[in-house]
N, C-alpha and C. Protein backbone atom coordinates (compact mmCIF):
# COMPACT_ATOMS: atom_id res chain seq x y z
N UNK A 1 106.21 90.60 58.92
CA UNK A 1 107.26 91.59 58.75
C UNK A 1 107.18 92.14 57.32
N UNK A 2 107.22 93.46 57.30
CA UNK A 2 107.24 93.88 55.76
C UNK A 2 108.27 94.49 55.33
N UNK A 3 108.76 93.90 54.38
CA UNK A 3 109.64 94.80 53.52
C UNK A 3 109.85 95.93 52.78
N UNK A 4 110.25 96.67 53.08
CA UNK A 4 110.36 98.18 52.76
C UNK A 4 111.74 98.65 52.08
N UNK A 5 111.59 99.38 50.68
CA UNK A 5 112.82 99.75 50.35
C UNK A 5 112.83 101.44 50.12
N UNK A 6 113.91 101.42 50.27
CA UNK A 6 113.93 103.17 50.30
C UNK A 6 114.85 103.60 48.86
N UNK A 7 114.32 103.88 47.76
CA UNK A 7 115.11 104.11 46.24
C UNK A 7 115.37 105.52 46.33
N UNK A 8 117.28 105.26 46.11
CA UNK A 8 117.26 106.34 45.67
C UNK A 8 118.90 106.60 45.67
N UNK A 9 120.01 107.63 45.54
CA UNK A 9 121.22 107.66 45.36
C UNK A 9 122.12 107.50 47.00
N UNK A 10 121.20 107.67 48.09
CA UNK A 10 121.89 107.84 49.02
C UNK A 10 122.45 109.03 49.90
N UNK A 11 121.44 109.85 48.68
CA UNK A 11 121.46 111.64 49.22
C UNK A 11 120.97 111.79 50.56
N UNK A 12 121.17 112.66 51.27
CA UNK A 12 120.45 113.04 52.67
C UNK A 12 119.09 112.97 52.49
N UNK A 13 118.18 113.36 51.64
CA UNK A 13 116.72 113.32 51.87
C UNK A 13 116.40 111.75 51.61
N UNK A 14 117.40 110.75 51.43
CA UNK A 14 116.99 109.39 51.49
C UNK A 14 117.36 108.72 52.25
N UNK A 15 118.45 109.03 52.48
CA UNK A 15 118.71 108.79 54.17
C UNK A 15 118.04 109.13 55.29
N UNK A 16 117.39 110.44 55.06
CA UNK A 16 116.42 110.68 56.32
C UNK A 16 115.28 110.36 56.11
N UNK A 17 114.55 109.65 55.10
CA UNK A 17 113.52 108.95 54.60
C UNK A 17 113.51 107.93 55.10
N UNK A 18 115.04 106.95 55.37
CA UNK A 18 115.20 105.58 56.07
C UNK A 18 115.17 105.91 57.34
N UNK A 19 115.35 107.00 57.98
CA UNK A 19 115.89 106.75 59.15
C UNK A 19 114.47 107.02 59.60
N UNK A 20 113.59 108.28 59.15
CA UNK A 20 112.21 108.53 59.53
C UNK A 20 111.51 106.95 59.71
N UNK A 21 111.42 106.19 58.43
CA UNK A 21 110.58 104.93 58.50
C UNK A 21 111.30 104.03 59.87
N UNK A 22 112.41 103.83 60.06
CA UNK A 22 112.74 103.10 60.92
C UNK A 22 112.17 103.46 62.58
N UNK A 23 112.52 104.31 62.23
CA UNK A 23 111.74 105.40 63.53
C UNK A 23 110.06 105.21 64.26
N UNK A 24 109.62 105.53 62.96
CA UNK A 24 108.02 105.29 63.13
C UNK A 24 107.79 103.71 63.31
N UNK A 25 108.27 103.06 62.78
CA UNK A 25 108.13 101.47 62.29
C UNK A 25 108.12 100.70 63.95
N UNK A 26 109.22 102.09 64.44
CA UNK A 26 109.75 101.04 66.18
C UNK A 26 108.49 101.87 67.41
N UNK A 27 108.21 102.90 66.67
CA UNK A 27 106.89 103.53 67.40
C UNK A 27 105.96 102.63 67.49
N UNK A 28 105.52 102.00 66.33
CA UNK A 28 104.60 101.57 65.92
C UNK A 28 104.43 100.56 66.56
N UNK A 29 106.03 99.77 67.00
CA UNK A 29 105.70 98.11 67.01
C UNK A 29 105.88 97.67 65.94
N UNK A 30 106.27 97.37 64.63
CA UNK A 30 106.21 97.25 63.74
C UNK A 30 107.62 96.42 63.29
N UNK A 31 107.69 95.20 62.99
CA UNK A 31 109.41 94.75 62.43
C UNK A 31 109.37 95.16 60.92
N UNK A 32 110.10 95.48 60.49
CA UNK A 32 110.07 95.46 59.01
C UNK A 32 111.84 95.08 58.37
N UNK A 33 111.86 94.93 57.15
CA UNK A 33 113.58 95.01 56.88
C UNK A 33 113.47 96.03 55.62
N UNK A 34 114.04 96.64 56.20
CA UNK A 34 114.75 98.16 55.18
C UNK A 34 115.84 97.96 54.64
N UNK A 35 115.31 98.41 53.22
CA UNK A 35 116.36 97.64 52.32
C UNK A 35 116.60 99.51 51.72
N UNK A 36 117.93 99.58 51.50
CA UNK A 36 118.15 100.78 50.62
C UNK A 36 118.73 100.59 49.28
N UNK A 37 118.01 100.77 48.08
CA UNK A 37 118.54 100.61 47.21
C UNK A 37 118.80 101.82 46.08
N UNK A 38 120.47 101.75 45.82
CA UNK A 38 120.87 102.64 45.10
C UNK A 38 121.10 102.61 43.79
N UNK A 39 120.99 101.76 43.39
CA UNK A 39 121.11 101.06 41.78
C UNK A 39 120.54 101.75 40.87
N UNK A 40 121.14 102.84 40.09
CA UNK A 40 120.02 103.29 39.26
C UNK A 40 119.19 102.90 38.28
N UNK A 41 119.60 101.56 37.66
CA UNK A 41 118.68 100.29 36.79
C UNK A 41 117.41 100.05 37.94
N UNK A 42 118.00 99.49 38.93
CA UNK A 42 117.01 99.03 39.43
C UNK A 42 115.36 100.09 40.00
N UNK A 43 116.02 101.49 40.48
CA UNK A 43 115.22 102.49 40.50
C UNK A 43 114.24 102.49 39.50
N UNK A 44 115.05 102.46 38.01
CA UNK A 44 113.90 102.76 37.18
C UNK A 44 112.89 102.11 36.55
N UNK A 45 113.60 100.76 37.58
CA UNK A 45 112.29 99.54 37.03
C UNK A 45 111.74 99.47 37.91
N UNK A 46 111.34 100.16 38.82
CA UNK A 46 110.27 100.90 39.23
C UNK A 46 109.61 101.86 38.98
N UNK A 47 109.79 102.74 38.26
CA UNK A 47 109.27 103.66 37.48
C UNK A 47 109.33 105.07 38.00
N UNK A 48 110.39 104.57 39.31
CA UNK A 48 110.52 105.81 40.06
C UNK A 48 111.84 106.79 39.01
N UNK A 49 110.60 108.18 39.03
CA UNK A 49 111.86 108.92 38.48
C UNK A 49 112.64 110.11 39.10
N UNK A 50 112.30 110.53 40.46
CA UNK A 50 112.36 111.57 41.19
C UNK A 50 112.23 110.55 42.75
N UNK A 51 113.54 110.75 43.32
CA UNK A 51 113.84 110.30 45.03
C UNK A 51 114.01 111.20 46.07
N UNK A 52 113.56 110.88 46.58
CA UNK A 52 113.43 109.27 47.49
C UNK A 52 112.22 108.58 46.79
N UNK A 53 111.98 107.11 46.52
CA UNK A 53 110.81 106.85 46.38
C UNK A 53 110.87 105.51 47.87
N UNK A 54 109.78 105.13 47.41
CA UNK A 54 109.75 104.35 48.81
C UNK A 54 108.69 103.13 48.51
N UNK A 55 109.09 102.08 48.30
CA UNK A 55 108.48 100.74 48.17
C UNK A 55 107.65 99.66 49.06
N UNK A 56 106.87 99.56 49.41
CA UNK A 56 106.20 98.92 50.61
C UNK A 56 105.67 97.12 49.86
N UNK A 57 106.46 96.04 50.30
CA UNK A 57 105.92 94.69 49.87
C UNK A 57 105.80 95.37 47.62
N UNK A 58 107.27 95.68 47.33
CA UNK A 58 107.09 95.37 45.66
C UNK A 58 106.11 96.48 44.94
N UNK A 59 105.29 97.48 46.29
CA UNK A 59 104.33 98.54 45.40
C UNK A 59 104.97 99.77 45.66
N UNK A 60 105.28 100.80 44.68
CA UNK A 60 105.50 102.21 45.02
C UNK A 60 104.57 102.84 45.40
N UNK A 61 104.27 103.18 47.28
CA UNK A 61 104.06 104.13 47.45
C UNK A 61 104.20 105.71 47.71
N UNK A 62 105.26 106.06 46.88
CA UNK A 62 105.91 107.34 47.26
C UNK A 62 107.04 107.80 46.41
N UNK A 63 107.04 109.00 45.79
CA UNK A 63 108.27 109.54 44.87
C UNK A 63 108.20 110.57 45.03
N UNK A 64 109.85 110.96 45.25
CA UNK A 64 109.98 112.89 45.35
C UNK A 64 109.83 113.11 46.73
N UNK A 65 111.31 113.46 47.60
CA UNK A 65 110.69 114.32 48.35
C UNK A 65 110.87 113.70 50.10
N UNK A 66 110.75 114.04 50.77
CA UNK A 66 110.64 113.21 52.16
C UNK A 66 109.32 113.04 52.72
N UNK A 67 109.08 111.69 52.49
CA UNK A 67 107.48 111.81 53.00
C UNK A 67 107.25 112.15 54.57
N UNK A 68 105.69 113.10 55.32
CA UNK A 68 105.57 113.14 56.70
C UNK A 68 105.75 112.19 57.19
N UNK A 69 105.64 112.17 58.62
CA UNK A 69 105.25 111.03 59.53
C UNK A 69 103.77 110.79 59.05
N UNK A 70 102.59 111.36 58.79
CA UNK A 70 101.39 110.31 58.92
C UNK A 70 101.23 109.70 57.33
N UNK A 71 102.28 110.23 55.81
CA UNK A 71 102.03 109.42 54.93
C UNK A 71 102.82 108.12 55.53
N UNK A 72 103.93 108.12 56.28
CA UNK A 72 105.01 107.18 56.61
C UNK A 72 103.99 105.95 57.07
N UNK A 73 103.24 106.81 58.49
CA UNK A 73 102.24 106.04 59.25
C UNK A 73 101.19 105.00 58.35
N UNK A 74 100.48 105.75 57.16
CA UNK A 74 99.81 105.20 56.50
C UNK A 74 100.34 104.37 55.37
N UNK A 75 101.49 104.40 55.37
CA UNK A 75 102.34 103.42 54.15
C UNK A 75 102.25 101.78 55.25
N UNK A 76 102.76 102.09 56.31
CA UNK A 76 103.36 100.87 57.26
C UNK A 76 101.88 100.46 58.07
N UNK A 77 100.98 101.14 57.31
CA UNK A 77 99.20 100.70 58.00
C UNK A 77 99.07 99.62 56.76
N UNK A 78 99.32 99.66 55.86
CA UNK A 78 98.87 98.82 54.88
C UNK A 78 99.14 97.82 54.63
C-alpha cells in the first residue's frame, strides 16, 4: 500500500487532485492512504512552493497545478 499525500491549502484544485488520485488508484486496483496535508510548515519542508504538490512514499512528485490522469497513472506506477 502506498502512501500518498496531497500538499496544499485545501483549495479546489487540491481537492480535485485527491479526488482524481483516489479515482485512478481504485481503477487501477491499487490501495493506497491519502493523506491531505494543509500545514503550511509542513508544505515547505518539502520544498513545495506552488500547490497542489503531491508526494508519493516521502518523494515529491509533482508541484503546481492539477496533474493528468497518465502523470497520476505514472506517479502510482512507481
Amino acid at each position: 500500500m502506498k502512501t500518498i499525500k496531497v500538499l496544499g491549502s485545501g483549495c479546489k484544485k487540491c481537492q480535485q487532485t485527491a479526488e482524481n488520485i483516489q479515482q485512478i488508484a481504485d481503477e487501477m486496483g491499487q490501495e493506497i492512504t491519502l493523506e491531505k496535508v494543509t500545514d503550511t510548515a509542513e508544505i515547505m519542508g518539502y520544498g513545495v512552493m506552488s500547490t497542489p504538490g503531491v508526494v508519493v512514499e516521502e518523494k515529491v512528485l509533482h508541484a503546481g497545478g492539477v496533474p493528468d490522469k497518465e502523470k497520476i497513472k505514472s506517479m502510482l506506477s512507481q
